[in-house]
C-alpha atoms as a PDB file:
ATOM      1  CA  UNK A   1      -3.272  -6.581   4.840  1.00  0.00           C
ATOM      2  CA  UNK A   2       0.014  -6.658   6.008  1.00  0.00           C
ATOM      3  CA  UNK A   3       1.192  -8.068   9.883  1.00  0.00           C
ATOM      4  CA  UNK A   4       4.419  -6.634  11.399  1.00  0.00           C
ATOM      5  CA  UNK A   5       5.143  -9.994  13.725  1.00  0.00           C
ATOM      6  CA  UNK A   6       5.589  -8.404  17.293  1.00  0.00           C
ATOM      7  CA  UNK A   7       4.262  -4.914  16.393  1.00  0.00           C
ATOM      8  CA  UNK A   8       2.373  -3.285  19.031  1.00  0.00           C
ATOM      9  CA  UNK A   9       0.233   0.145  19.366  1.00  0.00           C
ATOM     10  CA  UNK A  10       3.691   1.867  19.173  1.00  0.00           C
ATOM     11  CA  UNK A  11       4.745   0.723  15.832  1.00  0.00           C
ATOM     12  CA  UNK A  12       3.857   3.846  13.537  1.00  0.00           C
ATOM     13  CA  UNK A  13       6.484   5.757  16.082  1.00  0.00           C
ATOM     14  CA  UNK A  14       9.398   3.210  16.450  1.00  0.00           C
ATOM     15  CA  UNK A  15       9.348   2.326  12.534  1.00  0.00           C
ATOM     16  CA  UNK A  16       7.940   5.574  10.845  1.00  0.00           C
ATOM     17  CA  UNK A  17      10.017   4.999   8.068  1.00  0.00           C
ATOM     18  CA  UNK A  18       9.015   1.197   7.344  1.00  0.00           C
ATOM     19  CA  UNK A  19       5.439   1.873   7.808  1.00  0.00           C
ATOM     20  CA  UNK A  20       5.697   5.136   5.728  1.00  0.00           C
ATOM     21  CA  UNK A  21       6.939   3.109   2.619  1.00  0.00           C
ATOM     22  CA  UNK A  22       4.775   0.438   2.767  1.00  0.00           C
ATOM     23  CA  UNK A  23       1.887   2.959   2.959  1.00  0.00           C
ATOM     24  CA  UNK A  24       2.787   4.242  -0.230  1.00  0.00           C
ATOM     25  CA  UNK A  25       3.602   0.813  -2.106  1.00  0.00           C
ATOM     26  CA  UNK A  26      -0.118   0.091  -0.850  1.00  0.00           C
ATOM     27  CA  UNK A  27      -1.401   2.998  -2.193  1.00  0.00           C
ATOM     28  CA  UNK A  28       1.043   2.692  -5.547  1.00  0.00           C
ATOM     29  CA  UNK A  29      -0.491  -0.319  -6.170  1.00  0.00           C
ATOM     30  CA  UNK A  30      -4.052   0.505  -5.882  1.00  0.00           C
ATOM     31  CA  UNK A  31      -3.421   3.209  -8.348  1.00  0.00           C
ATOM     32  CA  UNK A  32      -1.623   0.840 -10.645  1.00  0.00           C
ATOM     33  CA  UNK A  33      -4.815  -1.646 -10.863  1.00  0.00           C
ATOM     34  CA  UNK A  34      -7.160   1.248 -11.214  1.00  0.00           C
ATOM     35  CA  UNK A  35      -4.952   2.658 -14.269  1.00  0.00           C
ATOM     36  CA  UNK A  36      -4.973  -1.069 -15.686  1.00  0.00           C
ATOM     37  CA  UNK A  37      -9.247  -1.686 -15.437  1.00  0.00           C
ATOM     38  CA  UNK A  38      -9.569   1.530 -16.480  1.00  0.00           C
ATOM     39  CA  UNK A  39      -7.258   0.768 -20.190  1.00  0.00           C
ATOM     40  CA  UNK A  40      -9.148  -2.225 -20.290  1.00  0.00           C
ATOM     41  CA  UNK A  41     -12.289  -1.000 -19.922  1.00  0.00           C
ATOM     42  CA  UNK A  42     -11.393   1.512 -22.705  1.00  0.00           C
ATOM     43  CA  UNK A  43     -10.708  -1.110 -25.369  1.00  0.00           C
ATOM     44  CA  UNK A  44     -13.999  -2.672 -25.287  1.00  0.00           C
END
């Protein structure tokens, strides 16, 4: 989880952009671990 000090309901409007890209390094990542069980569950 990730806290924006000072962020309030508006944030997704005032920092699209910021939000946006840490959205998708979230969502990067997930996919990165699942690639990475998923090769090591492979060479078992």
């Amino acid at each position: 989880m990730k806290v924006y000090k000072g962020g309030d309901h508006a944030l997704p409007a005032t920092h699209k952009q910021m939000i946006n890209a840490d959205l998708l390094a979230f969502a990067q990542e997930i996919e990165m671990r699942r690639s990475e069980n998923m090769t090591a569950a492979c060479s078992l």
